[in-house]
N, C-alpha and C. Protein backbone atom coordinates (compact mmCIF):
# COMPACT_ATOMS: atom_id res chain seq x y z
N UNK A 1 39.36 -3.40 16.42
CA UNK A 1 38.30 -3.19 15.43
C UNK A 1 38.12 -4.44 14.58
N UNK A 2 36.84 -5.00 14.42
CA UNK A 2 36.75 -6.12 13.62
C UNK A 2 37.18 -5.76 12.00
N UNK A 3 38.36 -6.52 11.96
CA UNK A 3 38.06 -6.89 10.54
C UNK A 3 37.24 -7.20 9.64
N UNK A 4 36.69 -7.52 9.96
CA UNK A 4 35.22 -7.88 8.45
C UNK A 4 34.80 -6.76 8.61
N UNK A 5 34.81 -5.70 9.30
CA UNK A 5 34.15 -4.80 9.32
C UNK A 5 34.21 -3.99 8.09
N UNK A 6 33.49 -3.64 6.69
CA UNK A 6 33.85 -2.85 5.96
C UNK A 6 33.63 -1.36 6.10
N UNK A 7 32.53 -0.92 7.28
CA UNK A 7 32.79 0.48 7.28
C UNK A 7 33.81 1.21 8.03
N UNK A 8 34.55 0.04 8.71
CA UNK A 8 35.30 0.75 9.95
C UNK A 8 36.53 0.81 8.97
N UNK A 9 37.21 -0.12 8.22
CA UNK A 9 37.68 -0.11 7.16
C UNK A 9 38.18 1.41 5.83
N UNK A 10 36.90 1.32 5.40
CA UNK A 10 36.98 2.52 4.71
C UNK A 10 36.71 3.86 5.66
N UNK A 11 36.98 3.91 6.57
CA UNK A 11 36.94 5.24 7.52
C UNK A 11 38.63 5.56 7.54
N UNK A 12 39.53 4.64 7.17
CA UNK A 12 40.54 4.53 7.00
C UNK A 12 40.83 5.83 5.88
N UNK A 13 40.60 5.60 4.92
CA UNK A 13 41.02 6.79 3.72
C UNK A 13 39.46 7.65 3.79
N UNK A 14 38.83 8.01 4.66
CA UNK A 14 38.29 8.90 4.32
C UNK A 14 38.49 10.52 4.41
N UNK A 15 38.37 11.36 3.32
CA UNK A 15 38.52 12.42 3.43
C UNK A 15 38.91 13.22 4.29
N UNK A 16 37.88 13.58 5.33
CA UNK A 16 37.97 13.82 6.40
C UNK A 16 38.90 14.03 7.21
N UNK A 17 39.32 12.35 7.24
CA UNK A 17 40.44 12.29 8.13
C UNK A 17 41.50 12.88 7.42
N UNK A 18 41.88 13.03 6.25
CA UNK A 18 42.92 13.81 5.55
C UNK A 18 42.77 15.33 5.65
N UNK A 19 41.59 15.82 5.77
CA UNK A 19 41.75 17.31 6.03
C UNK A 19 41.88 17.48 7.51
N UNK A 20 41.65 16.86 8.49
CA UNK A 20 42.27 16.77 9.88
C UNK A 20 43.82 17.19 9.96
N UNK A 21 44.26 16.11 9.49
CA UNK A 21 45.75 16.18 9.30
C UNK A 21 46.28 17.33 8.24
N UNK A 22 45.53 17.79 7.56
CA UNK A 22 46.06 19.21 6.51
C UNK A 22 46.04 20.24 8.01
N UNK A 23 44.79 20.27 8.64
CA UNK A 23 44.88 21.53 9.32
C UNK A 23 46.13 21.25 10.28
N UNK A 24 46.15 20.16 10.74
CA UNK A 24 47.05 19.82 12.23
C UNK A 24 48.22 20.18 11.68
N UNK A 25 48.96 19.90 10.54
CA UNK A 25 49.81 20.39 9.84
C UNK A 25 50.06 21.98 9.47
N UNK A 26 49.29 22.47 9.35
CA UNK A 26 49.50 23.79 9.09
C UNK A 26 49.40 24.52 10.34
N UNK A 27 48.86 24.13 11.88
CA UNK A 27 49.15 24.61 12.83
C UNK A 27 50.39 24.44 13.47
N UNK A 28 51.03 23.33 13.08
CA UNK A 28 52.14 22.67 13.44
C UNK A 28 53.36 23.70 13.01
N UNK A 29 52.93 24.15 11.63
CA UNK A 29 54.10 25.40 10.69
C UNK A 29 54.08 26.40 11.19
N UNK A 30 53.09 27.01 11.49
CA UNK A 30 52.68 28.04 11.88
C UNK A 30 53.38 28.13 13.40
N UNK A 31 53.59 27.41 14.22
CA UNK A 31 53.96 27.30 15.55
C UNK A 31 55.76 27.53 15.31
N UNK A 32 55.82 26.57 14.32
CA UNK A 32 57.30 26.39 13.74
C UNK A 32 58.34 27.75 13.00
N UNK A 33 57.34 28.28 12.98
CA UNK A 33 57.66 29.82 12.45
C UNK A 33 56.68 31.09 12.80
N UNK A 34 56.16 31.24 14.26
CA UNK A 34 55.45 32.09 15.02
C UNK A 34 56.17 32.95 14.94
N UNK A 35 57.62 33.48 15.19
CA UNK A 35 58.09 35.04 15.21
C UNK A 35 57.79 35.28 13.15
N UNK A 36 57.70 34.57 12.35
CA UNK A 36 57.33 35.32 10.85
C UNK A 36 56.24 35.70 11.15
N UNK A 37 54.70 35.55 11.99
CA UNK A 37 53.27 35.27 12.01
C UNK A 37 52.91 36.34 13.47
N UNK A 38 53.50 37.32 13.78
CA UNK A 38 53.16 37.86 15.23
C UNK A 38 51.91 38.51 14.88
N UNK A 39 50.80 38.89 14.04
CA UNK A 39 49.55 39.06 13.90
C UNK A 39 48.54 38.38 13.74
N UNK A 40 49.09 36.88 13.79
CA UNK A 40 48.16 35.69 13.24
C UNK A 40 47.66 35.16 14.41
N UNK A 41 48.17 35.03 15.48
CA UNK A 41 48.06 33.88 16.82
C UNK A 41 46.47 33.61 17.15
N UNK A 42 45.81 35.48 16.87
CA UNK A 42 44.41 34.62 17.26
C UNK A 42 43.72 34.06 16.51
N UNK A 43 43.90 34.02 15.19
CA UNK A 43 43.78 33.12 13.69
C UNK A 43 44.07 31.65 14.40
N UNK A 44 45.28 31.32 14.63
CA UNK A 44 45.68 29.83 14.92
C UNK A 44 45.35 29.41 16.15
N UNK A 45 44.80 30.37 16.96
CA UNK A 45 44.32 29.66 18.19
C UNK A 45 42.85 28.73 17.93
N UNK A 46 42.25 30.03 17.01
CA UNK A 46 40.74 29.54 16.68
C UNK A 46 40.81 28.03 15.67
N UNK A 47 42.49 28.32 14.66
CA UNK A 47 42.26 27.00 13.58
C UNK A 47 42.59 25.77 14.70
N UNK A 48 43.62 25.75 15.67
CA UNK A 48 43.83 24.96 16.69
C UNK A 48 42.51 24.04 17.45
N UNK A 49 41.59 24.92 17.96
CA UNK A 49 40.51 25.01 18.70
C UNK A 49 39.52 23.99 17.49
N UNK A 50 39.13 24.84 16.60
CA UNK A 50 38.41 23.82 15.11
C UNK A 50 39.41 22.35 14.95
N UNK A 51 40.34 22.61 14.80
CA UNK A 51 40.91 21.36 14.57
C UNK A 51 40.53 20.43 15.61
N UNK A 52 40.79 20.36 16.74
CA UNK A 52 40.49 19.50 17.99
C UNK A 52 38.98 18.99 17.82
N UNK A 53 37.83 20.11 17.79
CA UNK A 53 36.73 19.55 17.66
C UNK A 53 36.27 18.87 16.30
N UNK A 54 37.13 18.71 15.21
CA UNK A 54 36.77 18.12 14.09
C UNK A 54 37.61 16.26 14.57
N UNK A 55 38.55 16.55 14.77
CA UNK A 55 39.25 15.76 15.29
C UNK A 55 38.35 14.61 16.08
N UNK A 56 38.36 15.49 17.63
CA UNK A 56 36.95 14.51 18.63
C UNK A 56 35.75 14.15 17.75
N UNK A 57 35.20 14.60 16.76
CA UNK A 57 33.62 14.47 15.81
C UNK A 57 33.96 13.06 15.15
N UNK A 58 35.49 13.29 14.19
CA UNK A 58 35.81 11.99 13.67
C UNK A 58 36.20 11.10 14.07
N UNK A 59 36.22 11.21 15.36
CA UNK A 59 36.68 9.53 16.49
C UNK A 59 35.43 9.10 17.03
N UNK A 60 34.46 10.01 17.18
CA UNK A 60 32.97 9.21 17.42
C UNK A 60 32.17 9.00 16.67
N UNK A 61 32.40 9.69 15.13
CA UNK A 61 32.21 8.94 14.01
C UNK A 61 32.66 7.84 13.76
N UNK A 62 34.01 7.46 14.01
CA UNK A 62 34.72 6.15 13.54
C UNK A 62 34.23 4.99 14.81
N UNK A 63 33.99 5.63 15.93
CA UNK A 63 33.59 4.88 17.07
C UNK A 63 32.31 4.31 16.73
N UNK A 64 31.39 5.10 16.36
CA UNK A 64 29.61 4.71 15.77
C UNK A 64 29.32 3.68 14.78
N UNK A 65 30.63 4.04 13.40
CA UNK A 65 30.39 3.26 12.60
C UNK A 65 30.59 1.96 12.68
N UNK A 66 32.15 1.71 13.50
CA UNK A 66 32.33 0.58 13.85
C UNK A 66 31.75 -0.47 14.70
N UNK A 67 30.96 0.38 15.70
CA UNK A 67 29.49 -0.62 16.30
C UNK A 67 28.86 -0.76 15.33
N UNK A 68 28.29 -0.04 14.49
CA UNK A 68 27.02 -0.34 13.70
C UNK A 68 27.40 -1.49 12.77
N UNK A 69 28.54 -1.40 12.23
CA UNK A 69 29.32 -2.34 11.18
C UNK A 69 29.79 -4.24 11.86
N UNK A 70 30.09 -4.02 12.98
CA UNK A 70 30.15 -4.64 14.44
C UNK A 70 28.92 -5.74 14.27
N UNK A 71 27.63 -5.23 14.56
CA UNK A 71 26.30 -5.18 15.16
C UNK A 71 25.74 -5.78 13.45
N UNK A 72 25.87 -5.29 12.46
CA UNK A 72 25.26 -5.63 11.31
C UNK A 72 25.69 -7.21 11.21
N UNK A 73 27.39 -7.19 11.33
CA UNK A 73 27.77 -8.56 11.07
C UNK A 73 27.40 -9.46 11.76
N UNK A 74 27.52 -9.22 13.15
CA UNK A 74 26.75 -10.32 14.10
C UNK A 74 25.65 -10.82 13.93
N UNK A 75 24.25 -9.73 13.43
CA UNK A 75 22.98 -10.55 13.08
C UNK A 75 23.52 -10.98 11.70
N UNK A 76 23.89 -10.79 10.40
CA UNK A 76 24.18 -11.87 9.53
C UNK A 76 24.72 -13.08 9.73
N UNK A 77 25.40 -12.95 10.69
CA UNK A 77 25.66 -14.31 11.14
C UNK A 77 24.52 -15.30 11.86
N UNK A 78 23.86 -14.14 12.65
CA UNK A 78 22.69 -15.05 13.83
C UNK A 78 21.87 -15.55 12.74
N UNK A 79 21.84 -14.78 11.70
CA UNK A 79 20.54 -14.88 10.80
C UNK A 79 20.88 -16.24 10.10
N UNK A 80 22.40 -16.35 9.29
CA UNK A 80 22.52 -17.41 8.28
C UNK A 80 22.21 -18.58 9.29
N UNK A 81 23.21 -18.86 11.13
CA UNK A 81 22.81 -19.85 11.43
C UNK A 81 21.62 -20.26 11.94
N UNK A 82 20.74 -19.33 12.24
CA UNK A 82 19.47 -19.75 12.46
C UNK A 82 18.70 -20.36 11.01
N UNK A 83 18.88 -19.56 9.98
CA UNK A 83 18.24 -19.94 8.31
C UNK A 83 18.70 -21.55 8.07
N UNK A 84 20.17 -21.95 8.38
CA UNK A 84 20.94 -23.65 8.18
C UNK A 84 20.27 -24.37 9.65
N UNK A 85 19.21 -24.28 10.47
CA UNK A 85 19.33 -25.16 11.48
C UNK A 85 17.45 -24.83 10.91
N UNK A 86 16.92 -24.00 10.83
CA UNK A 86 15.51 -24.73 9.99
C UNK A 86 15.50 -25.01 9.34
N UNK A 87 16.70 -25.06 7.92
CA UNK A 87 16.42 -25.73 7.11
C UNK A 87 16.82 -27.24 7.43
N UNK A 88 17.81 -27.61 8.03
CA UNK A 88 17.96 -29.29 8.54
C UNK A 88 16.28 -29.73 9.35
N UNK A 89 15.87 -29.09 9.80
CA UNK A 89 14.51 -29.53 10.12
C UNK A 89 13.57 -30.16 9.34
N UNK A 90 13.72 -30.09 8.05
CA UNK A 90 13.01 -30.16 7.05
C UNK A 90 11.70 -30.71 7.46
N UNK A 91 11.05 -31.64 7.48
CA UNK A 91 9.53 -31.87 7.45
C UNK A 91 9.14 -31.17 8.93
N UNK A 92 10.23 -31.43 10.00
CA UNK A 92 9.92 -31.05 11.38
C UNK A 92 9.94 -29.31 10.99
N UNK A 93 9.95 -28.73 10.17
CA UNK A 93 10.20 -27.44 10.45
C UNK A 93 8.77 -26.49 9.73
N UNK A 94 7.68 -27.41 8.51
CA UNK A 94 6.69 -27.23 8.47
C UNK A 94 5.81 -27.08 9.91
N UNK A 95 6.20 -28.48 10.58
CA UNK A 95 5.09 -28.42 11.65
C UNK A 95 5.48 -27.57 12.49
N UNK A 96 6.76 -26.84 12.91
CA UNK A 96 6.32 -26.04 13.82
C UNK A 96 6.25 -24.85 13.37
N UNK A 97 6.10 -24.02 12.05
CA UNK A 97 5.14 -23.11 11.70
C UNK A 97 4.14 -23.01 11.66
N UNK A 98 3.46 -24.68 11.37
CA UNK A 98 1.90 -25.41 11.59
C UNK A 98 1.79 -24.47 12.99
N UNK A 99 2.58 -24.88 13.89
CA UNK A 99 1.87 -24.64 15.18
C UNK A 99 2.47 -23.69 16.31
N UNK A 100 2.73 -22.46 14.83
CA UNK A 100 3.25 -20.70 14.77
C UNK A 100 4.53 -20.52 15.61
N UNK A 101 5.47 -21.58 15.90
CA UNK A 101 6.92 -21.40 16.68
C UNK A 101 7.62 -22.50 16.51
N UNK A 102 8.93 -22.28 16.38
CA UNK A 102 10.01 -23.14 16.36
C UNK A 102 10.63 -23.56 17.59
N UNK A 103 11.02 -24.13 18.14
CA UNK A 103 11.98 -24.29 19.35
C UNK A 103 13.19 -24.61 19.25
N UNK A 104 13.92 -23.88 19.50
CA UNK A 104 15.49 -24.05 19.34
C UNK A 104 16.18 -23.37 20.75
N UNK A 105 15.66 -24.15 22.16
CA UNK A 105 16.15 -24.01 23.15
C UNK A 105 15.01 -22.74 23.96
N UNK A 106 14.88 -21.93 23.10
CA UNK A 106 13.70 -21.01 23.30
C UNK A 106 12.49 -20.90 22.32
N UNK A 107 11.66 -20.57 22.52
CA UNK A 107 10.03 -20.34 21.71
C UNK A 107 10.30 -19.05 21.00
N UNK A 108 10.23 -18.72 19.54
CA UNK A 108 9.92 -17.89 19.04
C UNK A 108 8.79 -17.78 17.93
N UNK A 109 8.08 -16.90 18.07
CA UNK A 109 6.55 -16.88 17.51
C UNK A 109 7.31 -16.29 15.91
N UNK A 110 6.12 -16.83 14.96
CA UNK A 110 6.47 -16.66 14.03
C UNK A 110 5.57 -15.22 13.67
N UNK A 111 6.19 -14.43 12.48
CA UNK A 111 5.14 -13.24 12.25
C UNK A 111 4.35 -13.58 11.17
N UNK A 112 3.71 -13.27 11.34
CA UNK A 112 2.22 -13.73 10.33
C UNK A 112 2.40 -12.13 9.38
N UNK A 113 2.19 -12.24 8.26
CA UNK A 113 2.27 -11.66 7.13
C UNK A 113 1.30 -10.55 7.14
N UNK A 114 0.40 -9.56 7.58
CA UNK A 114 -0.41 -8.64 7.38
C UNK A 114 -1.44 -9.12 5.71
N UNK A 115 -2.55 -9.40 6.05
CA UNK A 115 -3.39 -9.19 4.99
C UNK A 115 -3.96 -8.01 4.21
N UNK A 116 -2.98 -7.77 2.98
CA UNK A 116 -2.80 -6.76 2.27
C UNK A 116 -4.55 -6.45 1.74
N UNK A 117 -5.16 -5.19 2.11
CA UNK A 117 -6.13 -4.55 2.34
C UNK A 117 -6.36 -3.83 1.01
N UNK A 118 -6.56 -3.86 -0.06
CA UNK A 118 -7.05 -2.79 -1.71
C UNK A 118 -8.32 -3.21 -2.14
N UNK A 119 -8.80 -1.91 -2.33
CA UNK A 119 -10.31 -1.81 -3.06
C UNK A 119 -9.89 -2.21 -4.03
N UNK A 120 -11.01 -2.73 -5.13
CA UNK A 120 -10.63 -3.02 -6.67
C UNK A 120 -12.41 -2.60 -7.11
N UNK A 121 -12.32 -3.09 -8.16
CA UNK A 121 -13.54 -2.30 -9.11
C UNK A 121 -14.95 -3.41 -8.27
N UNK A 122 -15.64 -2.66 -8.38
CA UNK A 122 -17.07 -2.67 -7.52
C UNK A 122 -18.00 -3.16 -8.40
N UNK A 123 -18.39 -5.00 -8.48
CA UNK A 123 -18.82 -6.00 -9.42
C UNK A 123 -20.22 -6.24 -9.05
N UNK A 124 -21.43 -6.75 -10.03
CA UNK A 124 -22.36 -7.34 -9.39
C UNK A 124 -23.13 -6.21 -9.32
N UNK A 125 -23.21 -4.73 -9.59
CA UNK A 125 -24.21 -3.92 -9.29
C UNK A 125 -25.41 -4.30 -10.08
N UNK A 126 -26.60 -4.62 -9.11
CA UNK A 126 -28.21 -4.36 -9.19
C UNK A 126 -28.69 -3.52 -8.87
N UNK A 127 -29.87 -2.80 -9.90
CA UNK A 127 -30.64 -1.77 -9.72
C UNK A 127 -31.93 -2.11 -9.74
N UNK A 128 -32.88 -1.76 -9.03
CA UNK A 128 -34.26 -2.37 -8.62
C UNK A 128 -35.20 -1.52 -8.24
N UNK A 129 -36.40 -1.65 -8.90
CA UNK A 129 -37.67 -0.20 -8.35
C UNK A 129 -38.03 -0.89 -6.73
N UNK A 130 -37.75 0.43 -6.45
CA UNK A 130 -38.71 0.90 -5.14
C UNK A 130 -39.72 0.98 -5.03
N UNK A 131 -40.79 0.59 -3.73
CA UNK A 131 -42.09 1.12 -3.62
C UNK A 131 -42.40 2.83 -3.72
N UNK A 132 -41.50 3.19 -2.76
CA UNK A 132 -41.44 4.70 -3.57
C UNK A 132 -41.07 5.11 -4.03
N UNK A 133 -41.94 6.19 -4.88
CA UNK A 133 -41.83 7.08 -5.96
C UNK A 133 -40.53 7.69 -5.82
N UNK A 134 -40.38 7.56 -6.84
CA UNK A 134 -38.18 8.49 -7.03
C UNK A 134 -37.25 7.81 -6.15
N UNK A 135 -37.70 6.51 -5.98
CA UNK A 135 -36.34 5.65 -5.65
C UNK A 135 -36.05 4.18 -5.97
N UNK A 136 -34.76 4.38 -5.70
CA UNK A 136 -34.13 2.83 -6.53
C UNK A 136 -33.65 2.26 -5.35
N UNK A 137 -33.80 0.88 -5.51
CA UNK A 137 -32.67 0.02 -4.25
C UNK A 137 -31.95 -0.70 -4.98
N UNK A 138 -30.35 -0.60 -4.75
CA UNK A 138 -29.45 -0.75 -5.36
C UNK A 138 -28.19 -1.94 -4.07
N UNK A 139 -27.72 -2.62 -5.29
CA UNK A 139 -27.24 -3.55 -4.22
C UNK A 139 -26.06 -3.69 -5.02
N UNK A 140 -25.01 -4.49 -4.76
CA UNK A 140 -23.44 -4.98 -5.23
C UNK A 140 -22.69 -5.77 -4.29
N UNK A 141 -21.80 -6.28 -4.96
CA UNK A 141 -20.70 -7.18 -4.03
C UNK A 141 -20.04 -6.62 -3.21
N UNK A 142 -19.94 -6.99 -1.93
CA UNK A 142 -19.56 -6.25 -0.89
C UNK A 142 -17.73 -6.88 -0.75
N UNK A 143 -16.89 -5.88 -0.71
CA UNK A 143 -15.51 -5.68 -0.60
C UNK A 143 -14.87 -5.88 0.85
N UNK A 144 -13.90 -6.62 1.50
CA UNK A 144 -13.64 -6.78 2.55
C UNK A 144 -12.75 -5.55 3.22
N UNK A 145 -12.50 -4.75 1.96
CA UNK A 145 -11.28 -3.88 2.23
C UNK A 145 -11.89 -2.70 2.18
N UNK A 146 -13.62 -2.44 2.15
CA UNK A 146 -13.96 -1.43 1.61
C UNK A 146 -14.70 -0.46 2.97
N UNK A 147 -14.21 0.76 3.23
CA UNK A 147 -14.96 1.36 4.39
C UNK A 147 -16.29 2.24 4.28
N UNK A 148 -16.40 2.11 2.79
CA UNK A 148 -17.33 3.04 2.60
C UNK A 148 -17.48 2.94 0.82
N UNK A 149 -19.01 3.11 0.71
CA UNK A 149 -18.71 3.29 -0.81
C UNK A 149 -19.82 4.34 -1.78
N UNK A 150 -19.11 5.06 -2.94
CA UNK A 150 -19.64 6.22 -3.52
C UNK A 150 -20.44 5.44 -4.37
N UNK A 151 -21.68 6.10 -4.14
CA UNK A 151 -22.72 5.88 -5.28
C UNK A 151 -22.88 7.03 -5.96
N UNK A 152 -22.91 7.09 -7.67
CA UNK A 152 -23.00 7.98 -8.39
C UNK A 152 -24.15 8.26 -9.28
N UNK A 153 -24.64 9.13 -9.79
CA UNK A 153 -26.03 8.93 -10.26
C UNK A 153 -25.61 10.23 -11.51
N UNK A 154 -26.44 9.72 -12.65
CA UNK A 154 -25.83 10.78 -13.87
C UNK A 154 -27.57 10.96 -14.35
N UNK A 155 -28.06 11.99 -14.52
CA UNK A 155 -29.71 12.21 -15.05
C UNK A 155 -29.85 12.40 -16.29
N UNK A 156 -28.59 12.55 -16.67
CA UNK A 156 -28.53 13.04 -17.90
C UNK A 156 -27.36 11.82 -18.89
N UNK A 157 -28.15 10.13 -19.12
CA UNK A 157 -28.07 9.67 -19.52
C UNK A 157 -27.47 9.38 -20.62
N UNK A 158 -25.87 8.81 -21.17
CA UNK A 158 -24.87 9.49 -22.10
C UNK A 158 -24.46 10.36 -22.43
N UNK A 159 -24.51 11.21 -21.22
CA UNK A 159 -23.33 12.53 -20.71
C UNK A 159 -22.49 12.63 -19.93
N UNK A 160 -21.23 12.17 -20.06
CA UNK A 160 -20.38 12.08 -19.23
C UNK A 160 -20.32 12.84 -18.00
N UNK A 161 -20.54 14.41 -18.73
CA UNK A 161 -20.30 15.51 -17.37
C UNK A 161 -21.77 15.28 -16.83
N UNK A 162 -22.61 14.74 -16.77
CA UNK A 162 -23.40 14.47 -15.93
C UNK A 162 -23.74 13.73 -14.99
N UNK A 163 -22.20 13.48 -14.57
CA UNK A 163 -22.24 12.05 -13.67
C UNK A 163 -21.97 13.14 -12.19
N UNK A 164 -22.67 12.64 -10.97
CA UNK A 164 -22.32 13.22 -9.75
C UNK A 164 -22.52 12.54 -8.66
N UNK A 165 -21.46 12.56 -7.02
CA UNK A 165 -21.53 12.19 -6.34
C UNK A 165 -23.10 12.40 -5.52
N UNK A 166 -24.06 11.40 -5.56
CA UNK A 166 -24.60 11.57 -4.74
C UNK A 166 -25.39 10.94 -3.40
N UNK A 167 -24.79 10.16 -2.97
CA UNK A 167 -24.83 9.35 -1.37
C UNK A 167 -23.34 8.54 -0.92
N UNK A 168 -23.27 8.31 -0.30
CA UNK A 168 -22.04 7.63 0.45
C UNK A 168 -22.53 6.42 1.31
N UNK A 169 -22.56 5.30 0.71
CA UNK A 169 -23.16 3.76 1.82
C UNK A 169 -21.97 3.55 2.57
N UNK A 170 -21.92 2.78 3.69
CA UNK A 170 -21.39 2.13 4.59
C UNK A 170 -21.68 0.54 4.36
N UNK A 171 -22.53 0.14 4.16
CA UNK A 171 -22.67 -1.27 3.72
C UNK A 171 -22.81 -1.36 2.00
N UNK A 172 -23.62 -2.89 1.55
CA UNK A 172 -23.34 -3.00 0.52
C UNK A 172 -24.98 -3.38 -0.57
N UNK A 173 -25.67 -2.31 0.35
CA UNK A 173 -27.21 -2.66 0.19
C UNK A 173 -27.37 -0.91 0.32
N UNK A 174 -27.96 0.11 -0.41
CA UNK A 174 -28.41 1.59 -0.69
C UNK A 174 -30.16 1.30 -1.11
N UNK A 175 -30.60 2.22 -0.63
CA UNK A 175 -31.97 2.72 -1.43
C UNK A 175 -31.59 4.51 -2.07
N UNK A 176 -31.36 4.51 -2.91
CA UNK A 176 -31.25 5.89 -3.22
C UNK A 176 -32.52 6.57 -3.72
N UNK A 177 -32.85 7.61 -2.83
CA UNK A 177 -34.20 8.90 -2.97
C UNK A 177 -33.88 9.59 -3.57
N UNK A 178 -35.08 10.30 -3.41
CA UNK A 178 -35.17 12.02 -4.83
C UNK A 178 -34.75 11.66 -6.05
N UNK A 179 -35.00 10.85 -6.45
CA UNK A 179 -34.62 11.02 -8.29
C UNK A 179 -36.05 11.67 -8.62
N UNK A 180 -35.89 11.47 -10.42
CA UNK A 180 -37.18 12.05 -10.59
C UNK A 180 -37.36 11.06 -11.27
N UNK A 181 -39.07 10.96 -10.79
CA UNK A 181 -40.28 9.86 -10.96
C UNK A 181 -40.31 10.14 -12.95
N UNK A 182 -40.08 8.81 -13.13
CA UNK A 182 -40.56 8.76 -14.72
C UNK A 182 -39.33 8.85 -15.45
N UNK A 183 -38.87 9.07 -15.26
CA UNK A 183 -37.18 9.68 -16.10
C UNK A 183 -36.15 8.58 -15.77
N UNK A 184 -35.36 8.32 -17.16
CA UNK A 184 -33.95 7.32 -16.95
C UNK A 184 -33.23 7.70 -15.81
N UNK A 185 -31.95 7.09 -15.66
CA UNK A 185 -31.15 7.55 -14.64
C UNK A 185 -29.89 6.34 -14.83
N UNK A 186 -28.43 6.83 -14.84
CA UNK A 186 -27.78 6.27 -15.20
C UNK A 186 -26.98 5.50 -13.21
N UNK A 187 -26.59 5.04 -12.93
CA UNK A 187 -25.63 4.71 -11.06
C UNK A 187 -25.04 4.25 -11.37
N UNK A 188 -23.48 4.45 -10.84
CA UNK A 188 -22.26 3.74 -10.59
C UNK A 188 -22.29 3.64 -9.50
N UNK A 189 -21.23 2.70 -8.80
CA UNK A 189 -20.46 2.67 -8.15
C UNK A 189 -18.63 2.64 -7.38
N UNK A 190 -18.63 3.01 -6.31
CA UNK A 190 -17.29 2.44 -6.47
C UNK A 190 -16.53 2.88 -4.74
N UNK A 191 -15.98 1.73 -4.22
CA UNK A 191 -15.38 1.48 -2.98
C UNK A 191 -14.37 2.22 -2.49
N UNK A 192 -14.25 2.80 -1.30
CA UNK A 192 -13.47 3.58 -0.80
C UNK A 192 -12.54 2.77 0.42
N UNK A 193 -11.15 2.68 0.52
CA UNK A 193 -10.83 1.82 1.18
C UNK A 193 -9.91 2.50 2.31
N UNK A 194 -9.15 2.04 2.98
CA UNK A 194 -8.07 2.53 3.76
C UNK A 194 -7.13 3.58 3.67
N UNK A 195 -7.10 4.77 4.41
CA UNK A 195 -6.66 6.25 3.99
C UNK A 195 -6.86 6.34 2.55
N UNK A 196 -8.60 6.48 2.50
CA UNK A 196 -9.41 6.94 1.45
C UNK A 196 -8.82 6.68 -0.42
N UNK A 197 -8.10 5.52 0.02
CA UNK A 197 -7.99 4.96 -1.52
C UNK A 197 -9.05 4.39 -1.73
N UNK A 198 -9.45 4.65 -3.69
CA UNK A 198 -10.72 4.59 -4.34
C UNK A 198 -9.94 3.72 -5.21
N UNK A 199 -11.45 2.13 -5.25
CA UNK A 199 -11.28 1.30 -6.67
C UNK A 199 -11.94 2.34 -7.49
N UNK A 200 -12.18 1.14 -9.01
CA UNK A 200 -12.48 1.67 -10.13
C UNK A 200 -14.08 1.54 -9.80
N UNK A 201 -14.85 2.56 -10.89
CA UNK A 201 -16.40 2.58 -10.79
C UNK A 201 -16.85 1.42 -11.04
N UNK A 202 -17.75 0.84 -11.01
CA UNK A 202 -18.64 -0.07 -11.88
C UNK A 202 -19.24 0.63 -12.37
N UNK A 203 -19.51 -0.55 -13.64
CA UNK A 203 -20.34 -0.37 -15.00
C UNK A 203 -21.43 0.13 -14.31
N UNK A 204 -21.40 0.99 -15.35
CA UNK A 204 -22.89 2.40 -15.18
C UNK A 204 -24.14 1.35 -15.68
N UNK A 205 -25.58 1.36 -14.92
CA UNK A 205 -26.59 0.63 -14.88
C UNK A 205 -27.73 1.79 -14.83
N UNK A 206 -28.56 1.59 -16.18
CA UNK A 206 -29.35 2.85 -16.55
C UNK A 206 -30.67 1.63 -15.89
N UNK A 207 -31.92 2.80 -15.51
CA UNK A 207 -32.65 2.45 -14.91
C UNK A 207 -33.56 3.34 -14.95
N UNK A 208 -35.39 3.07 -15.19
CA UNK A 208 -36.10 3.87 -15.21
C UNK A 208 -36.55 4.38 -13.52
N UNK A 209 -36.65 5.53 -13.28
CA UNK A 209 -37.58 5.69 -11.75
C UNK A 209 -38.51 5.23 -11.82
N UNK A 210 -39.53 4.63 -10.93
CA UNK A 210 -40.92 4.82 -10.34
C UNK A 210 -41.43 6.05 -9.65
């Protein structure tokens, strides 16, 4: 068993293994003084029987941990000496991330970082009359992260509870219909992104219909 190993180590005093040895012990007495115990035997056959299989559980426990403990140390090691042989590379070790792999006897590709994907608040909203009657064309800065976005419309102009969902764009250009001709009208917006996380609204933009 490797030494450095610290879990194989502390498997040494673990519990466990001490109540192993309580039972193995008390079957051991029990055997040692069977004519005091002639009603017990099928009691100690069964604690016998438990004991063995707790026994076998904690040797392939101690067997598991000690690979895994094994296996951990080895990549800390692969890891530190691979980390001390790019860093002696020094300027040579920019360029071959420049040109996404290192070579150190073999090619390994480097992983490129995932471009972290969040809506944020929905900037730039314009509101603009339509040729037709009861509609607005409405435009904003379009979001790279955004799959979809809620346009909100409130009729009832500095009333909070009068704000309501009403269209859903896919791009970053709406004409919104049916309002009513002649009357204010307050629109927000706001971006819907990846498993339907929502930025913040944009500033509400009051606007007369045509």
């Amino acid at each position: 068993m490797n030494s450095r190993n610290p879990i194989a180590l502390k498997l040494q005093s673990l519990p466990h293994a001490e109540f192993v040895r309580l039972l193995r012990a008390t079957h051991a007495r029990y055997l040692e003084h069977i004519s005091l115990y002639p009603d017990l035997e099928e009691q100690a056959a069964a604690l016998a029987a438990v004991t063995g299989t707790l026994e076998q559980r904690l040797d392939e426990v101690k067997t598991l941990a000690a690979s895994l403990g094994t296996a951990m140390v080895k990549q800390d090691e692969t890891r530190a000496t691979a980390e001390g042989v790019l860093t002696s590379f020094g300027a040579d070790a920019a360029q071959g991330q420049k040109n996404n792999r290192v070579t150190l006897g073999l090619v390994f590709p480097l992983r490129k970082v995932p471009e972290r994907r969040v809506v944020t608040q929905v900037l730039e909203l314009v509101v603009k009359f339509n040729l037709a009657p009861g509609a607005l064309d409405l435009a904003w800065a379009r979001q790279k992260a955004a799959r979809s976005y809620e346009v909100w419309v409130n009729l009832q102009p500095g009333n909070e509870a009068g704000w309501g969902l009403r269209e859903i764009s896919t791009t970053s250009r709406y004409t919104l219909p049916g309002l009513p001709s002649g009357q204010k009208v307050q629109v927000r917006v706001r971006a819907v992104g990846p498993y339907s996380t929502k930025g913040l609204f944009s500033a509400a933009v009051e606007h007369l219909v045509p």
